[in-house]
Protein backbone atom coordinates (compact mmCIF):
# COMPACT_ATOMS: atom_id res chain seq x y z
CA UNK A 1 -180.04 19.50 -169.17
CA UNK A 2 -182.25 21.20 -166.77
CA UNK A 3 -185.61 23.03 -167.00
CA UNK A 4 -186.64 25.14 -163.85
CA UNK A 5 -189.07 28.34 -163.39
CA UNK A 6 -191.35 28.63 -166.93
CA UNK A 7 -188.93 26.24 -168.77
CA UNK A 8 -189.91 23.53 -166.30
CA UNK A 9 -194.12 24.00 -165.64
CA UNK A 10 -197.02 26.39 -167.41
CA UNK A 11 -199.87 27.13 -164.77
CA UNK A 12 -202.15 30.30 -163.85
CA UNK A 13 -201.28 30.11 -160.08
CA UNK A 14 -199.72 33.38 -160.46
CA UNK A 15 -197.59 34.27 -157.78
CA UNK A 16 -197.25 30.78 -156.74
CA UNK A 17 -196.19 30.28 -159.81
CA UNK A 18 -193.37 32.23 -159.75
CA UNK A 19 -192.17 31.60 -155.97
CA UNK A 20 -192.53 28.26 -157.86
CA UNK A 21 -189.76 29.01 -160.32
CA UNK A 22 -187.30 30.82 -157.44
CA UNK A 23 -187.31 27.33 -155.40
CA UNK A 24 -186.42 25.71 -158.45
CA UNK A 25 -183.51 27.91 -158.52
CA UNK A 26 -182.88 28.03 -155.10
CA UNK A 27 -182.98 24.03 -154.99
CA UNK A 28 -180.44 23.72 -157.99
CA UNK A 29 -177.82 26.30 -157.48
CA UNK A 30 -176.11 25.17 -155.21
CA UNK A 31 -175.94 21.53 -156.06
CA UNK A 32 -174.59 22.84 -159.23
CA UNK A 33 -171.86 24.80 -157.79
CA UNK A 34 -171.25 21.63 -155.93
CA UNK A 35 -170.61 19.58 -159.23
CA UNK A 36 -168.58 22.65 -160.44
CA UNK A 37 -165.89 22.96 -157.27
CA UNK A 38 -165.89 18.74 -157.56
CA UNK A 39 -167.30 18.41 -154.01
CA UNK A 40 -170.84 16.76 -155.38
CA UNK A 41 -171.89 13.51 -154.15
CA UNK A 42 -172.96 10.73 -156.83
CA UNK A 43 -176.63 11.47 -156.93
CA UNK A 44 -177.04 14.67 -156.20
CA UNK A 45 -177.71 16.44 -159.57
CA UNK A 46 -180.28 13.57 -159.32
CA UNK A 47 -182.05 15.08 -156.19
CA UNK A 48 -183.44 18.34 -157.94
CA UNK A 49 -185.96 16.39 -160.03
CA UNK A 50 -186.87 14.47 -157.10
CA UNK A 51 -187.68 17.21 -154.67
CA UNK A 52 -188.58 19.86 -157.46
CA UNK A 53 -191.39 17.89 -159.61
CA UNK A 54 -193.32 17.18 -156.77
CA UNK A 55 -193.95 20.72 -155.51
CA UNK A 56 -195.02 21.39 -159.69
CA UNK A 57 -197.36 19.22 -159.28
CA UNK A 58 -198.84 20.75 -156.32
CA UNK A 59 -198.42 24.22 -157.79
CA UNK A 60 -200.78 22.63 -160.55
CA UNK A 61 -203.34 21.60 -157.95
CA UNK A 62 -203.24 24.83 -156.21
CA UNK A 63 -204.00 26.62 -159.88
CA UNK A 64 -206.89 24.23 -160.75
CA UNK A 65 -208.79 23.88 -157.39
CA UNK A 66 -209.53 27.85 -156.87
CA UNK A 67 -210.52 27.80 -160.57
CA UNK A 68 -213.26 25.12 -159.80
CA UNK A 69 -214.88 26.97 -157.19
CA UNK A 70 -215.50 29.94 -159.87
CA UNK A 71 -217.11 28.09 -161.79
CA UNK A 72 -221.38 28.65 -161.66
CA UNK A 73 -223.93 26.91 -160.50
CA UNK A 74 -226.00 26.31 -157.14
CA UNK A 75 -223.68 22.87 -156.06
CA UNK A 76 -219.87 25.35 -156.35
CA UNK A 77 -221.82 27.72 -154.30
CA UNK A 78 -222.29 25.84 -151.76
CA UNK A 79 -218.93 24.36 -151.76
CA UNK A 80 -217.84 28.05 -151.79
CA UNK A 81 -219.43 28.57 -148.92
CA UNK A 82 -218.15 25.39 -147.19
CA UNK A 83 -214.74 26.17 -148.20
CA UNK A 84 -215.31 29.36 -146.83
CA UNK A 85 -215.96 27.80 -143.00
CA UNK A 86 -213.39 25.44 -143.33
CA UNK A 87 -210.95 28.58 -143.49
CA UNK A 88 -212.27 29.91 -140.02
CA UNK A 89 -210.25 26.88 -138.59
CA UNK A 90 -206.46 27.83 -138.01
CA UNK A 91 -204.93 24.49 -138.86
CA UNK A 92 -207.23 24.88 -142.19
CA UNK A 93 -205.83 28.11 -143.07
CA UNK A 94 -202.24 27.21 -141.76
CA UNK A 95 -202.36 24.07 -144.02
CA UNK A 96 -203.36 26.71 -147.11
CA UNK A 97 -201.02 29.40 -146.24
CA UNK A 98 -198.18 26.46 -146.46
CA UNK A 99 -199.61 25.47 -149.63
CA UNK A 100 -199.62 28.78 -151.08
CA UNK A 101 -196.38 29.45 -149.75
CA UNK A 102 -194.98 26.05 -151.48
CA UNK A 103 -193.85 24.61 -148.18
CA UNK A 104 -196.00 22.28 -147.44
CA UNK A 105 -193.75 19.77 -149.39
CA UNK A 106 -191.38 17.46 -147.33
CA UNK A 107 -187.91 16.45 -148.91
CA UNK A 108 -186.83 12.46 -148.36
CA UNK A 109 -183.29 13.26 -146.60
CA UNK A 110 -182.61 9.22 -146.86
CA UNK A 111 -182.91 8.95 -142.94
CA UNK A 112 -185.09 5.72 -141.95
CA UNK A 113 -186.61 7.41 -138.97
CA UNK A 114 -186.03 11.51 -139.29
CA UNK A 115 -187.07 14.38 -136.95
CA UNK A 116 -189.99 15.87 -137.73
CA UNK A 117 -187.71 18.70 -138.93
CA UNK A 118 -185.75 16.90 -141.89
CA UNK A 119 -186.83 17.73 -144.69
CA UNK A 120 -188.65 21.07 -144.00
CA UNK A 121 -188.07 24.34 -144.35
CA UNK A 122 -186.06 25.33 -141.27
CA UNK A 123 -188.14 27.53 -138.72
CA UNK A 124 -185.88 30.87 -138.45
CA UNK A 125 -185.48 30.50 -134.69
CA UNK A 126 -184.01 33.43 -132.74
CA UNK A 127 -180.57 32.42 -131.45
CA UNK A 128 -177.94 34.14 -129.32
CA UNK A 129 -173.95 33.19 -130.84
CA UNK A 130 -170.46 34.99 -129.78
CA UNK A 131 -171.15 37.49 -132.14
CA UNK A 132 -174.46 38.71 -130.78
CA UNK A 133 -178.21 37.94 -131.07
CA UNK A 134 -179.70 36.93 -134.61
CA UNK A 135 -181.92 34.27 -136.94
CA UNK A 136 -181.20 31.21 -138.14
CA UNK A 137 -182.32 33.02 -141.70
CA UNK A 138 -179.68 35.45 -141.12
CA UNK A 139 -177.05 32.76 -140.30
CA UNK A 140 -177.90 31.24 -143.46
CA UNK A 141 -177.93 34.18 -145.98
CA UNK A 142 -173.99 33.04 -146.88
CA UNK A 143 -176.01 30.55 -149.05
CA UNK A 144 -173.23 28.16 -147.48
CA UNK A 145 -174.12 24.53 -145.86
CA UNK A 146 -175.30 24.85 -141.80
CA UNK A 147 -174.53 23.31 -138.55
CA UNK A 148 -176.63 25.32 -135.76
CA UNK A 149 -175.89 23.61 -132.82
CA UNK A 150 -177.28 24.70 -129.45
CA UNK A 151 -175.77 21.67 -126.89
CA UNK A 152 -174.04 22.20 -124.35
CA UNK A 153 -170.42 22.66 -124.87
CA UNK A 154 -170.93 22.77 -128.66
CA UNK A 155 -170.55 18.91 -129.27
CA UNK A 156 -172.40 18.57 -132.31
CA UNK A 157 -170.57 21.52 -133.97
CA UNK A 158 -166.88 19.90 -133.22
CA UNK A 159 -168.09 16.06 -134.67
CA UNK A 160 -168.14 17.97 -137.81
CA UNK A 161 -164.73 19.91 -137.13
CA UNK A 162 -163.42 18.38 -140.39
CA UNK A 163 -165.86 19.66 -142.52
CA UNK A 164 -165.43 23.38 -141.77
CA UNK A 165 -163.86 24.47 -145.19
CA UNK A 166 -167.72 22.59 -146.52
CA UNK A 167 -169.99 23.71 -143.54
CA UNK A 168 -170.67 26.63 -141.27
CA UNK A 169 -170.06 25.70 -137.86
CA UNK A 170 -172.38 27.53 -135.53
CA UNK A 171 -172.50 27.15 -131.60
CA UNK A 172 -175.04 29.22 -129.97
CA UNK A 173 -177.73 29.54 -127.53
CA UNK A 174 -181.59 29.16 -127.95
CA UNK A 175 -183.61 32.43 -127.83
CA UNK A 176 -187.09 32.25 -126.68
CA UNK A 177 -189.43 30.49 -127.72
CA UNK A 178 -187.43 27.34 -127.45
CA UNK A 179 -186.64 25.76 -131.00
CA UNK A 180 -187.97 22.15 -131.70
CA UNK A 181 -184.43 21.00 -132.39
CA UNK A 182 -181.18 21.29 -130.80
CA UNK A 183 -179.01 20.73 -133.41
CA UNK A 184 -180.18 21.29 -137.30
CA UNK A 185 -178.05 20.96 -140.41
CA UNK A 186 -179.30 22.83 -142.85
CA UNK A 187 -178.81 22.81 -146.60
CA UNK A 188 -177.94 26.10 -148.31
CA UNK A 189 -181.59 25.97 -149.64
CA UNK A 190 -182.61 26.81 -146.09
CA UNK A 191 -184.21 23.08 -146.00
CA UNK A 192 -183.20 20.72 -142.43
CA UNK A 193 -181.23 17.66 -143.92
CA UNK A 194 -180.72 16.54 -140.09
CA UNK A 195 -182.04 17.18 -136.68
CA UNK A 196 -182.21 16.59 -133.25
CA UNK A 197 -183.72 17.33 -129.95
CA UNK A 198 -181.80 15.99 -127.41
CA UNK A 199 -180.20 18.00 -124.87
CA UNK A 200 -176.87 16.00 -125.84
CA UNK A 201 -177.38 13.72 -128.99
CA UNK A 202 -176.91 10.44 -128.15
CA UNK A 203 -174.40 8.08 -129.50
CA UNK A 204 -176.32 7.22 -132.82
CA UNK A 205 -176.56 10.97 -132.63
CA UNK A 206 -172.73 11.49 -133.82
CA UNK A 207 -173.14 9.19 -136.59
CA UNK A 208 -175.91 10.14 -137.99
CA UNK A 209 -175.09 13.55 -138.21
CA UNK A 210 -171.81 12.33 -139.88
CA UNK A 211 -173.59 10.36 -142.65
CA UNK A 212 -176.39 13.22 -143.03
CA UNK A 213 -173.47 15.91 -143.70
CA UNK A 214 -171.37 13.67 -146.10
CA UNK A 215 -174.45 12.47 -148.06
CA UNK A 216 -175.19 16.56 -149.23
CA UNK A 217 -171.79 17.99 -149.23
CA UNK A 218 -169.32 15.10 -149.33
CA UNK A 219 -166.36 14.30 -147.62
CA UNK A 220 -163.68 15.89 -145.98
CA UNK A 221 -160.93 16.56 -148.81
CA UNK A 222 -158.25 14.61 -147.53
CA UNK A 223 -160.63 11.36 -147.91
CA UNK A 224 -162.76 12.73 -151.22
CA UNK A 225 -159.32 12.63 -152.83
């Protein structure tokens, strides 16, 4: 059994509360549909209470801190007001803005030594593919696994050949600004479960792409079976 949205936390962070709840969803859809079509890794289920609880938790905090600094007396006051400068400093107010926007939370992909992508929301980087210009949030609306790759010659995207019926193979071009990565796998959740930078990932690059890609959506069928 699984409890998400108002089955799974009470708080008074109001609309936090509820983008809260849509994550949850978000998060645990498609692994379910996963388990249903058989393609689910052992484990997986196992993933949305690891990832999910956390970010309740910090829901919680978010509800509880602004509801301290209500509260009277000359000492909140002044940490009103202090709280008040310390949101004139961008990376203050970025760090909030993440918080309220519950993505300040990072997911453990199971990579030893990840990009500073993997597992984060994936920026929606402006890209240019054979079809035309568009977003990486557009790409990923089919609510289907991502490869975005943006080498040269579209390496990363054919390593992963086999698992087209699984993953949505994507060679394009980087818009401008330049994206952090070159190549990003992205879940269907929109988070990064792999990354990399390199103009031409190197050759751990190949295999650890592999591994990333059959850890969240399994094997090509031919060896699953």
């Amino acid at each position: 059994m699984f409890l998400l949205g108002g089955a799974a936390h009470v708080d008074t962070a109001g609309g936090q509360g509820l983008n809260l709840g849509i994550q949850d969803a978000v998060n645990l859809g498609w692994k379910l549909a996963a388990e249903i079509r058989g393609e689910a890794t052992d484990g997986l289920l196992d993933t949305y209470d690891a990832e999910r609880r956390p970010a309740a938790e910090r829901v919680t905090v978010y509800a509880q801190a602004p509801a301290a600094l209500l509260a009277p007396g000359s000492e909140v006051t002044a940490l009103r007001e202090l709280f008040g400068e310390l949101l004139a400093d961008r990376s203050t107010l970025q760090r909030i803005a993440d918080l309220t926007a519950g993505t300040d939370l990072r997911y453990g992909m199971g990579a030893a030594d990840p990009h500073p992508l993997v597992g984060r929301c994936a920026p929606d980087i402006a890209v240019s593919t054979p079809h035309g210009p568009t977003r990486l949030g557009e790409l990923a609306r089919t609510g289907r696994p991502l490869l975005l790759d943006l080498t040269d010659g579209g390496a990363a995207a054919e390593a992963l050949s086999d698992l087209r019926s699984r993953v949505d193979l994507v060679p394009a071009r980087a818009g401008s600004p330049a994206p952090a990565g070159t190549v990003l796998l992205v879940r269907p959740d929109s988070y990064v479960a792999w990354a990399s930078s390199a103009p031409r990932p190197g050759p751990e690059g190949p295999a650890g792409l592999r591994a990333a890609a059959e850890r969240w959506f399994g094997a090509p069928a031919e060896r699953a079976g």
